[in-house]
ModelCIF file with pLDDT and N, C-alpha, C, O atoms, coordinates in Angstrom:
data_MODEL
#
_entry.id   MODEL 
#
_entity.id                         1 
_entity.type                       polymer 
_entity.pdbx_number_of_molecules   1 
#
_entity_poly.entity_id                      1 
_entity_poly.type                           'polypeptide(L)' 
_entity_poly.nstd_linkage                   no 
_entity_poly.nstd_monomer                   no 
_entity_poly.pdbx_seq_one_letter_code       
;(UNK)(UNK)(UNK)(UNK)(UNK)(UNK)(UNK)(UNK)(UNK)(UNK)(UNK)(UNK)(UNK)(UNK)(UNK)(UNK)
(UNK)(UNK)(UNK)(UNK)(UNK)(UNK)(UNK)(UNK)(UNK)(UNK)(UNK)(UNK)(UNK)(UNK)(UNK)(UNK)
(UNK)(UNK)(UNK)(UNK)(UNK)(UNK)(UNK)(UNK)(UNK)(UNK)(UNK)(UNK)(UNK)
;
_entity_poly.pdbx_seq_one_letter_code_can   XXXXXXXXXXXXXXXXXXXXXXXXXXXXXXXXXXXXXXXXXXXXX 
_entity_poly.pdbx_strand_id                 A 
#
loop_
_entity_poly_seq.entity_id 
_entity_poly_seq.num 
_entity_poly_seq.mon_id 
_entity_poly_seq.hetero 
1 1  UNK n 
1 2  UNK n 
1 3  UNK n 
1 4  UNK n 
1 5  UNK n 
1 6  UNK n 
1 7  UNK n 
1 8  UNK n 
1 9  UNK n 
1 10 UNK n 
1 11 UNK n 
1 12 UNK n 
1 13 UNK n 
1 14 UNK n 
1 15 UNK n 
1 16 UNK n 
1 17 UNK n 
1 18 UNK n 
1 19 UNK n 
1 20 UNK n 
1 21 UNK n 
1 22 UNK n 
1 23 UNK n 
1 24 UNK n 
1 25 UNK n 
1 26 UNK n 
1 27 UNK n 
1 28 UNK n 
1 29 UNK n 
1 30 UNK n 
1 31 UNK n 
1 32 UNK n 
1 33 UNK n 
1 34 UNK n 
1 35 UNK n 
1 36 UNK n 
1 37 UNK n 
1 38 UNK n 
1 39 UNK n 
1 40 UNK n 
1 41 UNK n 
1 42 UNK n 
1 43 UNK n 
1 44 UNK n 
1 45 UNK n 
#
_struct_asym.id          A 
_struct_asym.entity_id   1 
#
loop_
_ma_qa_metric.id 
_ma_qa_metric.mode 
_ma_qa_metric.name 
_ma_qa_metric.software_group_id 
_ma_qa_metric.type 
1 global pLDDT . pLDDT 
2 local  pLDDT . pLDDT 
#
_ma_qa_metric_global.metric_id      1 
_ma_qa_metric_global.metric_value   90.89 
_ma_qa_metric_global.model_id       1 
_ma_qa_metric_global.ordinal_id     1 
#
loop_
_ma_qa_metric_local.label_asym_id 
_ma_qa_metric_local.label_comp_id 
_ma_qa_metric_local.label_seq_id 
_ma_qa_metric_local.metric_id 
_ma_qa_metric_local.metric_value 
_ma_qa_metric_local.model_id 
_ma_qa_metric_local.ordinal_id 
A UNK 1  2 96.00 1 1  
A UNK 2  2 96.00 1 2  
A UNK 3  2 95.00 1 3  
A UNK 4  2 94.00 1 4  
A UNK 5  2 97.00 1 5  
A UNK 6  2 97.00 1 6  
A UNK 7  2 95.00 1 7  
A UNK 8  2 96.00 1 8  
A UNK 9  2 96.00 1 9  
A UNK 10 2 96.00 1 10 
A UNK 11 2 95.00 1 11 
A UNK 12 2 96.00 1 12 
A UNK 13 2 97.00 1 13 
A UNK 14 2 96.00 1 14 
A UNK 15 2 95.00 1 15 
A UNK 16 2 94.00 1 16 
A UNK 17 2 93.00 1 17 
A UNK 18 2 92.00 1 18 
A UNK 19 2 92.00 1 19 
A UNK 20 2 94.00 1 20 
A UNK 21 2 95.00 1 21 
A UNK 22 2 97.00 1 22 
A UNK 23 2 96.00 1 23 
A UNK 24 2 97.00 1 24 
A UNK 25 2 98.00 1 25 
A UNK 26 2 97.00 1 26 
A UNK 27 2 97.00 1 27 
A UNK 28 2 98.00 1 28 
A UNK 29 2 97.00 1 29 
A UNK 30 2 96.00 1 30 
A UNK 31 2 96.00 1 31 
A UNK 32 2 96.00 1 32 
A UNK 33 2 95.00 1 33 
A UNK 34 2 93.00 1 34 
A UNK 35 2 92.00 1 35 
A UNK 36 2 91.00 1 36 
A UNK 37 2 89.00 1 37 
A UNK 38 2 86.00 1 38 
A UNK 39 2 84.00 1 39 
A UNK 40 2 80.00 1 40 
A UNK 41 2 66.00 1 41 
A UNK 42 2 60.00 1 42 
A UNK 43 2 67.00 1 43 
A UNK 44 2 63.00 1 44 
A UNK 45 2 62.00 1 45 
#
loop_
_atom_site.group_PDB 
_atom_site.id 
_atom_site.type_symbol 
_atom_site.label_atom_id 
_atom_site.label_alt_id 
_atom_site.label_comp_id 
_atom_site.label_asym_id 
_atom_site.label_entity_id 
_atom_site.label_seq_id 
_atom_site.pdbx_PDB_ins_code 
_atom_site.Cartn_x 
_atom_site.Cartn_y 
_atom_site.Cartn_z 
_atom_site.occupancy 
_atom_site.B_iso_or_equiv 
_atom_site.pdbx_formal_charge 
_atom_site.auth_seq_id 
_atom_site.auth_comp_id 
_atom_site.auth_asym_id 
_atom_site.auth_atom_id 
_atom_site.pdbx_PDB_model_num 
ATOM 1   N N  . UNK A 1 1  ? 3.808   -97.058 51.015 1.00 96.00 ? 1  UNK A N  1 
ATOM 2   C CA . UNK A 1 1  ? 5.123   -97.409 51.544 1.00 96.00 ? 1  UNK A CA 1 
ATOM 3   C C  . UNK A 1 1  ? 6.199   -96.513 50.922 1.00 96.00 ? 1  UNK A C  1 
ATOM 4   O O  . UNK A 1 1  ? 7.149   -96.123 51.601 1.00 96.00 ? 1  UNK A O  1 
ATOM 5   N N  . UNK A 1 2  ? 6.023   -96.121 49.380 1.00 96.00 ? 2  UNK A N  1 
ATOM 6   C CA . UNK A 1 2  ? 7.116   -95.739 49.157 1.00 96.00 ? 2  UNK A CA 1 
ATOM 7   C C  . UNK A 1 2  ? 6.954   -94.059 49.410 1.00 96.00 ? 2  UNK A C  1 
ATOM 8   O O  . UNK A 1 2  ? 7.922   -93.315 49.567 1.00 96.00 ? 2  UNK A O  1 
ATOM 9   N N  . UNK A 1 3  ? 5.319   -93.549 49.419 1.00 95.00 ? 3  UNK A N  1 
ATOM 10  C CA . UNK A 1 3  ? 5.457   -92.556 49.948 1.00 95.00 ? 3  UNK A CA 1 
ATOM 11  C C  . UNK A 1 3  ? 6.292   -91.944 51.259 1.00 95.00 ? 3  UNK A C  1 
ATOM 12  O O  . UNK A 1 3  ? 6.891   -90.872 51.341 1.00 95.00 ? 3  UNK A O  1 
ATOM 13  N N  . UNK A 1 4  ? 6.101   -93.140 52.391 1.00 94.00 ? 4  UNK A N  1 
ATOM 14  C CA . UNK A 1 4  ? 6.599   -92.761 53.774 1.00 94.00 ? 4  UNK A CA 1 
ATOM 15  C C  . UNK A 1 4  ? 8.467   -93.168 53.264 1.00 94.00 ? 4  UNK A C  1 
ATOM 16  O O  . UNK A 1 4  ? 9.126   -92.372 53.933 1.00 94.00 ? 4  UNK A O  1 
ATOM 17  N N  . UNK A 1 5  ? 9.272   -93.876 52.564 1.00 97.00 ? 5  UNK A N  1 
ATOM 18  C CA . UNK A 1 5  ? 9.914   -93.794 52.382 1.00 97.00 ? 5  UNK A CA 1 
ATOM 19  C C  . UNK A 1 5  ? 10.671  -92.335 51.767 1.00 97.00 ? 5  UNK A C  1 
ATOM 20  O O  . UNK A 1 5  ? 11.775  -92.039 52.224 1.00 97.00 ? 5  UNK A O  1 
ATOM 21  N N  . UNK A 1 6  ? 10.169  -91.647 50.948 1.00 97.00 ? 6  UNK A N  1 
ATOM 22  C CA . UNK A 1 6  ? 10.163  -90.577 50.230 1.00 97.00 ? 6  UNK A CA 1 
ATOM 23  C C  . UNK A 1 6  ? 10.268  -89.805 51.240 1.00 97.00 ? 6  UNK A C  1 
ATOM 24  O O  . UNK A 1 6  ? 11.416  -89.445 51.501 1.00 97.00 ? 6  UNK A O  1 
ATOM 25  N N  . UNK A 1 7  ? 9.398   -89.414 51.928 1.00 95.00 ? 7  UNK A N  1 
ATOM 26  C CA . UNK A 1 7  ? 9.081   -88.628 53.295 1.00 95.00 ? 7  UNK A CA 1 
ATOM 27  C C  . UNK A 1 7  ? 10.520  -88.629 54.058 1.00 95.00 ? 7  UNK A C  1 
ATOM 28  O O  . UNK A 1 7  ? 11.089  -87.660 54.561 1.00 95.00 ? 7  UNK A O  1 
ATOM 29  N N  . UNK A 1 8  ? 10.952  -89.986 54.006 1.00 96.00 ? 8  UNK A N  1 
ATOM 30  C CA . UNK A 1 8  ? 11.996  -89.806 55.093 1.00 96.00 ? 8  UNK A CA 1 
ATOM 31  C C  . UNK A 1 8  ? 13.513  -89.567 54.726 1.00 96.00 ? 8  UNK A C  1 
ATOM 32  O O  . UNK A 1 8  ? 14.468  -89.308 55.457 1.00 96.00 ? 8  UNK A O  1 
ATOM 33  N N  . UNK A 1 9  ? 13.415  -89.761 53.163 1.00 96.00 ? 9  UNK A N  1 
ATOM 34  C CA . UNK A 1 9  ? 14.584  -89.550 52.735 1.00 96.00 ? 9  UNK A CA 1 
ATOM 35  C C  . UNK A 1 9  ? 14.385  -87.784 52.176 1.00 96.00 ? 9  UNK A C  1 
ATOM 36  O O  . UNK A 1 9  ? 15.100  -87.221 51.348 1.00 96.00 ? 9  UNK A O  1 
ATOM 37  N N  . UNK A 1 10 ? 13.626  -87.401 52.652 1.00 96.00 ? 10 UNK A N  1 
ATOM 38  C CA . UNK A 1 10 ? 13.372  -85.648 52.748 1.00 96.00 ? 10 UNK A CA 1 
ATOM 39  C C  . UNK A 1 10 ? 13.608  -84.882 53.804 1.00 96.00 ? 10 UNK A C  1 
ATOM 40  O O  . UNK A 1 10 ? 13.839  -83.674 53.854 1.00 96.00 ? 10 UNK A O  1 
ATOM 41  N N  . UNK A 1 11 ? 13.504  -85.989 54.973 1.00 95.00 ? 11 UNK A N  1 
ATOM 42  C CA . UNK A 1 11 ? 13.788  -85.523 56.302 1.00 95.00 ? 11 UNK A CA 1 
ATOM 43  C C  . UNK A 1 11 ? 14.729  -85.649 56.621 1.00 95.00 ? 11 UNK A C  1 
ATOM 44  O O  . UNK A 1 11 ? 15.064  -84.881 57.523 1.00 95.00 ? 11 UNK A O  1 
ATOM 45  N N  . UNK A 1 12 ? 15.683  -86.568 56.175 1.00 96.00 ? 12 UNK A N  1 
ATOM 46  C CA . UNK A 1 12 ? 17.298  -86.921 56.099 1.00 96.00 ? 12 UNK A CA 1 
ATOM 47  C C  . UNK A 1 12 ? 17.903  -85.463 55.481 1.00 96.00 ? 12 UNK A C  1 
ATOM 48  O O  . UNK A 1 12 ? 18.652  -84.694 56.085 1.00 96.00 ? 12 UNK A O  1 
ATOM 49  N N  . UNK A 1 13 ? 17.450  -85.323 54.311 1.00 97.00 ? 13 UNK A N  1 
ATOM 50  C CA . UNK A 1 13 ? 18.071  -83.798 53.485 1.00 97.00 ? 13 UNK A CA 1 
ATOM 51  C C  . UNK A 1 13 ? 17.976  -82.689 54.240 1.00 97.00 ? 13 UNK A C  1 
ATOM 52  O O  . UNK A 1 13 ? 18.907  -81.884 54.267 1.00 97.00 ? 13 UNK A O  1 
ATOM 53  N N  . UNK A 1 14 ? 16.901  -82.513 54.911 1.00 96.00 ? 14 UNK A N  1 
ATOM 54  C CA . UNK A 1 14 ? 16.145  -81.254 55.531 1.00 96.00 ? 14 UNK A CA 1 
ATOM 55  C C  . UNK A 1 14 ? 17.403  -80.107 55.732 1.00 96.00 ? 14 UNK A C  1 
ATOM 56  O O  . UNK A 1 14 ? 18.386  -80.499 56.362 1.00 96.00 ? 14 UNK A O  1 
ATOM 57  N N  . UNK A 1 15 ? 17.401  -79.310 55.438 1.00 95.00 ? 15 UNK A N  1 
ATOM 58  C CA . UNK A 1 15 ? 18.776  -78.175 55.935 1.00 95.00 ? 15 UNK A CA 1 
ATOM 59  C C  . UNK A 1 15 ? 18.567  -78.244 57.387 1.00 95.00 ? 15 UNK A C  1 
ATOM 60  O O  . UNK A 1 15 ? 17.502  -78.615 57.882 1.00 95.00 ? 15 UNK A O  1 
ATOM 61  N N  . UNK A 1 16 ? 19.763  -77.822 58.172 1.00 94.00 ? 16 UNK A N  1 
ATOM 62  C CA . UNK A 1 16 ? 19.315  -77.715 60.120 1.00 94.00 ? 16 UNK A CA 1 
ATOM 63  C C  . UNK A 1 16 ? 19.088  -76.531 59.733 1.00 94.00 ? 16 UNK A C  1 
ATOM 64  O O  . UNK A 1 16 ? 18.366  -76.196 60.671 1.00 94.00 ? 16 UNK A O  1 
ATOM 65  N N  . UNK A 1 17 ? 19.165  -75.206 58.773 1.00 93.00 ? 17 UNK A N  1 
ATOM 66  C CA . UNK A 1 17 ? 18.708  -74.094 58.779 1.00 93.00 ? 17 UNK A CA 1 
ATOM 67  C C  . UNK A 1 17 ? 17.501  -73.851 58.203 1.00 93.00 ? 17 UNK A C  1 
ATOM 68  O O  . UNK A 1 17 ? 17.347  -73.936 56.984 1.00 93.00 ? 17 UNK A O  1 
ATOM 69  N N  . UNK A 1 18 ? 16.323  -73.455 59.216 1.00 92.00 ? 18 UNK A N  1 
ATOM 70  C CA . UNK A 1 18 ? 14.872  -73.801 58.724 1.00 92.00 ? 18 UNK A CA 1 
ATOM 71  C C  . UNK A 1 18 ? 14.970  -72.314 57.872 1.00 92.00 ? 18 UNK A C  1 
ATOM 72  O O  . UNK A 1 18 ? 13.800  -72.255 57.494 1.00 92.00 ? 18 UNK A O  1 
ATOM 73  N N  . UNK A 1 19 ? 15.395  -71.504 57.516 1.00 92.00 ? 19 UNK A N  1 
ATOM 74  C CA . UNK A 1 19 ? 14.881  -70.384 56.916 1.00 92.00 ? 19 UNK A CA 1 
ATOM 75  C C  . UNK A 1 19 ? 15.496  -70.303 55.866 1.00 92.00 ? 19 UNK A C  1 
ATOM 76  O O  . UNK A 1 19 ? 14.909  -69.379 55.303 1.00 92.00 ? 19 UNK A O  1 
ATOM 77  N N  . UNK A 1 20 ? 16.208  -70.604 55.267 1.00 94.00 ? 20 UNK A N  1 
ATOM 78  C CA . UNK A 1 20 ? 17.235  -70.770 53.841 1.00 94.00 ? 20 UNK A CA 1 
ATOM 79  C C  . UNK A 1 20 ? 16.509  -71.416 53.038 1.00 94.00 ? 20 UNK A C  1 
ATOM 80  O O  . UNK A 1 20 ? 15.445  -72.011 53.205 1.00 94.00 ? 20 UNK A O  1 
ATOM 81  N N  . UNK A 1 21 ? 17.465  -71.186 51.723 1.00 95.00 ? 21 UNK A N  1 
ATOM 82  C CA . UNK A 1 21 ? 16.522  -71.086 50.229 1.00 95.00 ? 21 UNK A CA 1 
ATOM 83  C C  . UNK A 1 21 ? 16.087  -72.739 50.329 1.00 95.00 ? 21 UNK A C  1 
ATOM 84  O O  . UNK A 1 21 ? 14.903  -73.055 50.206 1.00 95.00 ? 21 UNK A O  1 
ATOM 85  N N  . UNK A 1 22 ? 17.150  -73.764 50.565 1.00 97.00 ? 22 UNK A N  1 
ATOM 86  C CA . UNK A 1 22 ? 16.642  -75.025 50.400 1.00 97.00 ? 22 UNK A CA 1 
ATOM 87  C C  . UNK A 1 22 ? 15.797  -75.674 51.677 1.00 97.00 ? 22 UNK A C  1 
ATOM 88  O O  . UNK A 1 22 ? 15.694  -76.896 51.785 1.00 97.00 ? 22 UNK A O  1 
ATOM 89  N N  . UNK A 1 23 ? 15.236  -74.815 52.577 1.00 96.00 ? 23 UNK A N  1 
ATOM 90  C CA . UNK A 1 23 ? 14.442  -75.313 53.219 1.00 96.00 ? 23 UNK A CA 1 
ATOM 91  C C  . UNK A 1 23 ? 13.276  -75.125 52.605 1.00 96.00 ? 23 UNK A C  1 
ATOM 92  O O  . UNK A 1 23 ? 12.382  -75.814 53.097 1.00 96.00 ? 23 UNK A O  1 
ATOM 93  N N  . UNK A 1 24 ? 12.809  -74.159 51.332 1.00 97.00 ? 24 UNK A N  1 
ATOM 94  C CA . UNK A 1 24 ? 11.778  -73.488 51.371 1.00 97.00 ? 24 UNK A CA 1 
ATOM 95  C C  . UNK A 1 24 ? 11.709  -74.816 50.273 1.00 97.00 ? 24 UNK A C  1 
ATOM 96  O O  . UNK A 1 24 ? 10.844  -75.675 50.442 1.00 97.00 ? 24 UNK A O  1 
ATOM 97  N N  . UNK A 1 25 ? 12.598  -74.906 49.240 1.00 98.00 ? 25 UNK A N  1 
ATOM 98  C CA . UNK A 1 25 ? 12.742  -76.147 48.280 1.00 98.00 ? 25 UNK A CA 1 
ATOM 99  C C  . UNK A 1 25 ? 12.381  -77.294 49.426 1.00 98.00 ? 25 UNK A C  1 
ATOM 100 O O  . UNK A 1 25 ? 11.645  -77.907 48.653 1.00 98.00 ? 25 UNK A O  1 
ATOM 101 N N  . UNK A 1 26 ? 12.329  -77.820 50.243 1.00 97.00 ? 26 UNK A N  1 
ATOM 102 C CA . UNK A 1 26 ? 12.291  -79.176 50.957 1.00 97.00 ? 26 UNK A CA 1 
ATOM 103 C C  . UNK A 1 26 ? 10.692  -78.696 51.220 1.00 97.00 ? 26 UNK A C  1 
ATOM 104 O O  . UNK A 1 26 ? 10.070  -79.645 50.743 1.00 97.00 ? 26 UNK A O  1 
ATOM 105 N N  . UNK A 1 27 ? 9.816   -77.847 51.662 1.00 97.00 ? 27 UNK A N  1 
ATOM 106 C CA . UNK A 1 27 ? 8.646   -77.576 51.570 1.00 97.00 ? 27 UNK A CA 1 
ATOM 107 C C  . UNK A 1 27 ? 7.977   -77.856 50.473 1.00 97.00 ? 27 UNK A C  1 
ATOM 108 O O  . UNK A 1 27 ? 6.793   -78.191 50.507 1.00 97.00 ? 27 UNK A O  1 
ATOM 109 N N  . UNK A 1 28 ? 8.713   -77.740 49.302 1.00 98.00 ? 28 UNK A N  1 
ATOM 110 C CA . UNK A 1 28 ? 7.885   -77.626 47.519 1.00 98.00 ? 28 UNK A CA 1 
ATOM 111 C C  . UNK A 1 28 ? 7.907   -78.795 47.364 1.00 98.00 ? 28 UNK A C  1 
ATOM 112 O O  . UNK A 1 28 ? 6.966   -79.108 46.635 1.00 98.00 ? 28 UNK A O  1 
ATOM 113 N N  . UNK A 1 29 ? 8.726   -79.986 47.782 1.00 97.00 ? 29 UNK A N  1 
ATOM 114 C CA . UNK A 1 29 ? 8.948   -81.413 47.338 1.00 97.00 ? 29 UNK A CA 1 
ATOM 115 C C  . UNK A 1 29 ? 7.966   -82.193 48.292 1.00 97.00 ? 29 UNK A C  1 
ATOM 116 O O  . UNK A 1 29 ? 7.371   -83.251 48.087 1.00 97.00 ? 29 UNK A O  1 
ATOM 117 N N  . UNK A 1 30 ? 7.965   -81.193 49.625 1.00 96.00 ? 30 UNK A N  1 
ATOM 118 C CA . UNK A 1 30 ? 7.041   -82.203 50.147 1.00 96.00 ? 30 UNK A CA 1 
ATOM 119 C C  . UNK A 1 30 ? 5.662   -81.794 50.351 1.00 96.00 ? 30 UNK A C  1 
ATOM 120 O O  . UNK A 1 30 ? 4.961   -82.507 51.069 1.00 96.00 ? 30 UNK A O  1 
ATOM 121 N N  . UNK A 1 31 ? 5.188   -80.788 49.843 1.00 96.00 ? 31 UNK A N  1 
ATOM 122 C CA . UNK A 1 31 ? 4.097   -80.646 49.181 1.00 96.00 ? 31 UNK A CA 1 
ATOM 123 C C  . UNK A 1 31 ? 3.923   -81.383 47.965 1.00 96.00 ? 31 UNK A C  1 
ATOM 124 O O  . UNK A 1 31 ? 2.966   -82.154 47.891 1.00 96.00 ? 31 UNK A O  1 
ATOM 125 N N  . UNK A 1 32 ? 4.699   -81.258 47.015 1.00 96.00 ? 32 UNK A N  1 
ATOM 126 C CA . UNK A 1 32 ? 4.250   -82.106 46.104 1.00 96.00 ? 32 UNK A CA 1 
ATOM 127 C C  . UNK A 1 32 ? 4.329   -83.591 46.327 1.00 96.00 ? 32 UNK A C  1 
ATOM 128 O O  . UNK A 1 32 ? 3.453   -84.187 45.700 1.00 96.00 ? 32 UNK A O  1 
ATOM 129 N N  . UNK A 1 33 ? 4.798   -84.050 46.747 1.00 95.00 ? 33 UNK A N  1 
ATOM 130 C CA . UNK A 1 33 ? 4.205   -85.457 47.546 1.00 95.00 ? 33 UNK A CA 1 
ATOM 131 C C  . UNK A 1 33 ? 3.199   -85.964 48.199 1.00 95.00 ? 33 UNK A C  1 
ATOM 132 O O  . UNK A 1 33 ? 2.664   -87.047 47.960 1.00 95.00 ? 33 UNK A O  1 
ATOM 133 N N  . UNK A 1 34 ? 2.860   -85.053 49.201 1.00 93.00 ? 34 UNK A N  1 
ATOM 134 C CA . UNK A 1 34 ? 1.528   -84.919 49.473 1.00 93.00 ? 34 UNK A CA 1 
ATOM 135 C C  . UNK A 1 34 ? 0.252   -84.669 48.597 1.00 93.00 ? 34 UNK A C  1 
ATOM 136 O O  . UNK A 1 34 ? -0.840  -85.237 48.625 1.00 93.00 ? 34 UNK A O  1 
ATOM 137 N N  . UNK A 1 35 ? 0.759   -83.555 47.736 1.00 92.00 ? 35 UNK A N  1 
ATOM 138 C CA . UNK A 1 35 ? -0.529  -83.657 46.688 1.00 92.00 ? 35 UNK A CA 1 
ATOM 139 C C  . UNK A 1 35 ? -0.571  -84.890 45.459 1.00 92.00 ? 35 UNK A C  1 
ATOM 140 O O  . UNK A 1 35 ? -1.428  -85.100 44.601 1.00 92.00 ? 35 UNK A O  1 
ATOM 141 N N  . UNK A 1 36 ? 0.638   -85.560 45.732 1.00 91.00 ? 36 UNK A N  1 
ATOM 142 C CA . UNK A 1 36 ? 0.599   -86.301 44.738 1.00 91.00 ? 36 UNK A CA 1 
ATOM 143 C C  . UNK A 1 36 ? -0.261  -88.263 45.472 1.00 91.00 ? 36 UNK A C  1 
ATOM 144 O O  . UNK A 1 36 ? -0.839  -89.278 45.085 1.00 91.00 ? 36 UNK A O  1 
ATOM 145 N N  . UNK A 1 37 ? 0.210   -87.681 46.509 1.00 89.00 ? 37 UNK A N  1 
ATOM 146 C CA . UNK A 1 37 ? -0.817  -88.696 47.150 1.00 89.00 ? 37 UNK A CA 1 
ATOM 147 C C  . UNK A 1 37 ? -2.249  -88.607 47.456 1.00 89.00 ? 37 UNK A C  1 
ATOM 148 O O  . UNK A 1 37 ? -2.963  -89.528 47.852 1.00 89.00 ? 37 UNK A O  1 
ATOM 149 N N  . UNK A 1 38 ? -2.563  -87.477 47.242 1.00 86.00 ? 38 UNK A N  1 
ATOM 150 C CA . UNK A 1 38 ? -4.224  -87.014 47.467 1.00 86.00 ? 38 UNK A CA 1 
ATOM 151 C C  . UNK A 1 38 ? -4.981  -87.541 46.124 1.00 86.00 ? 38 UNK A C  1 
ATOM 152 O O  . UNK A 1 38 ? -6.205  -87.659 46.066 1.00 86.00 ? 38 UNK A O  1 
ATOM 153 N N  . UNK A 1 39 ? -4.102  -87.838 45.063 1.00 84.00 ? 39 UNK A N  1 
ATOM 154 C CA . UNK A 1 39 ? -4.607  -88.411 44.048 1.00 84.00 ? 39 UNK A CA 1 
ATOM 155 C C  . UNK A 1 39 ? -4.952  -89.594 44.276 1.00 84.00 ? 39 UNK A C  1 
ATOM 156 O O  . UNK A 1 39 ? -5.979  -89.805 43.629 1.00 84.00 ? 39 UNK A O  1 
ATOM 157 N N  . UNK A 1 40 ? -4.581  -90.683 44.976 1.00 80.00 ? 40 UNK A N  1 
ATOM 158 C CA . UNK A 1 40 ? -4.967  -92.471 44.794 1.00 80.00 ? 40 UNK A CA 1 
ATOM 159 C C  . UNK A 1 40 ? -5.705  -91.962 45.804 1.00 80.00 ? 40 UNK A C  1 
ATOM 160 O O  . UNK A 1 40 ? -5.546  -91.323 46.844 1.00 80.00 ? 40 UNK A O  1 
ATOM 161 N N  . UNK A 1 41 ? -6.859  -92.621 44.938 1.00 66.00 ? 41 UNK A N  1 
ATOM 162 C CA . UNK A 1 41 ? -8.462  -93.062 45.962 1.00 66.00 ? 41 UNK A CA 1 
ATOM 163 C C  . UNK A 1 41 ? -8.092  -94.747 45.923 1.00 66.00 ? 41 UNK A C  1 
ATOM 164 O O  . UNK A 1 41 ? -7.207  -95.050 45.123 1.00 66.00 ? 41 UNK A O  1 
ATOM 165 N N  . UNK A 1 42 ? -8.522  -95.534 46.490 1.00 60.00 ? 42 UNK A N  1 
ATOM 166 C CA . UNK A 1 42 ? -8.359  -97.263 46.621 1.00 60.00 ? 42 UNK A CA 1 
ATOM 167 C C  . UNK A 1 42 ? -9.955  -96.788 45.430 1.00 60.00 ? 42 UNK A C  1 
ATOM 168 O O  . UNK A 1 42 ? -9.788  -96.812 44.211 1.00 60.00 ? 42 UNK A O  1 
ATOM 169 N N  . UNK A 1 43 ? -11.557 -96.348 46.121 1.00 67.00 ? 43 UNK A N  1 
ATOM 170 C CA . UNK A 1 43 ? -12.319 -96.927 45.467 1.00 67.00 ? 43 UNK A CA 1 
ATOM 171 C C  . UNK A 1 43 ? -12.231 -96.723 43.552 1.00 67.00 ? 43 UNK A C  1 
ATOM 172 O O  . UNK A 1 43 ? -12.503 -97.507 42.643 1.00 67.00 ? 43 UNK A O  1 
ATOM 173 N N  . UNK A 1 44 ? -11.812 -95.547 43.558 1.00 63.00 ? 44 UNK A N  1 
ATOM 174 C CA . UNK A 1 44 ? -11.533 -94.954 42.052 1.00 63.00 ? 44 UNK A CA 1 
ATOM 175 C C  . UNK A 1 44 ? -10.658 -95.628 41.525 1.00 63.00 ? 44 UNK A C  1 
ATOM 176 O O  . UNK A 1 44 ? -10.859 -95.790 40.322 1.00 63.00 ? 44 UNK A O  1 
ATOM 177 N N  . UNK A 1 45 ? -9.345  -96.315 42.094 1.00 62.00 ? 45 UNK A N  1 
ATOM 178 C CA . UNK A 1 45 ? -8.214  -96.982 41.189 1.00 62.00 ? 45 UNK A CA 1 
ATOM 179 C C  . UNK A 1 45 ? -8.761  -98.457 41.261 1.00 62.00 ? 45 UNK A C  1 
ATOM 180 O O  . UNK A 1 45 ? -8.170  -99.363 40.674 1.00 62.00 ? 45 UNK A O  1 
#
């Protein structure tokens, strides 16, 4: 939940200019979100 929350308060920020420095920053955050969710397994935790 709070991932998809996260998600959307990234998509709220998003620059309307996809090629500028803080779009490339809005890519790095939401990669790292994503990889940070590839970590919880349900059977492992």
């Amino acid at each position: 939940y709070l991932q998809r929350c996260r998600m959307e308060t990234l998509d709220r920020l998003r620059p309307l200019d996809m090629f500028c420095e803080d779009a490339v920053y809005c890519y790095a955050i939401r990669l790292k979100l994503l990889t940070r969710m590839r970590l919880f397994d349900e059977e492992r935790g």
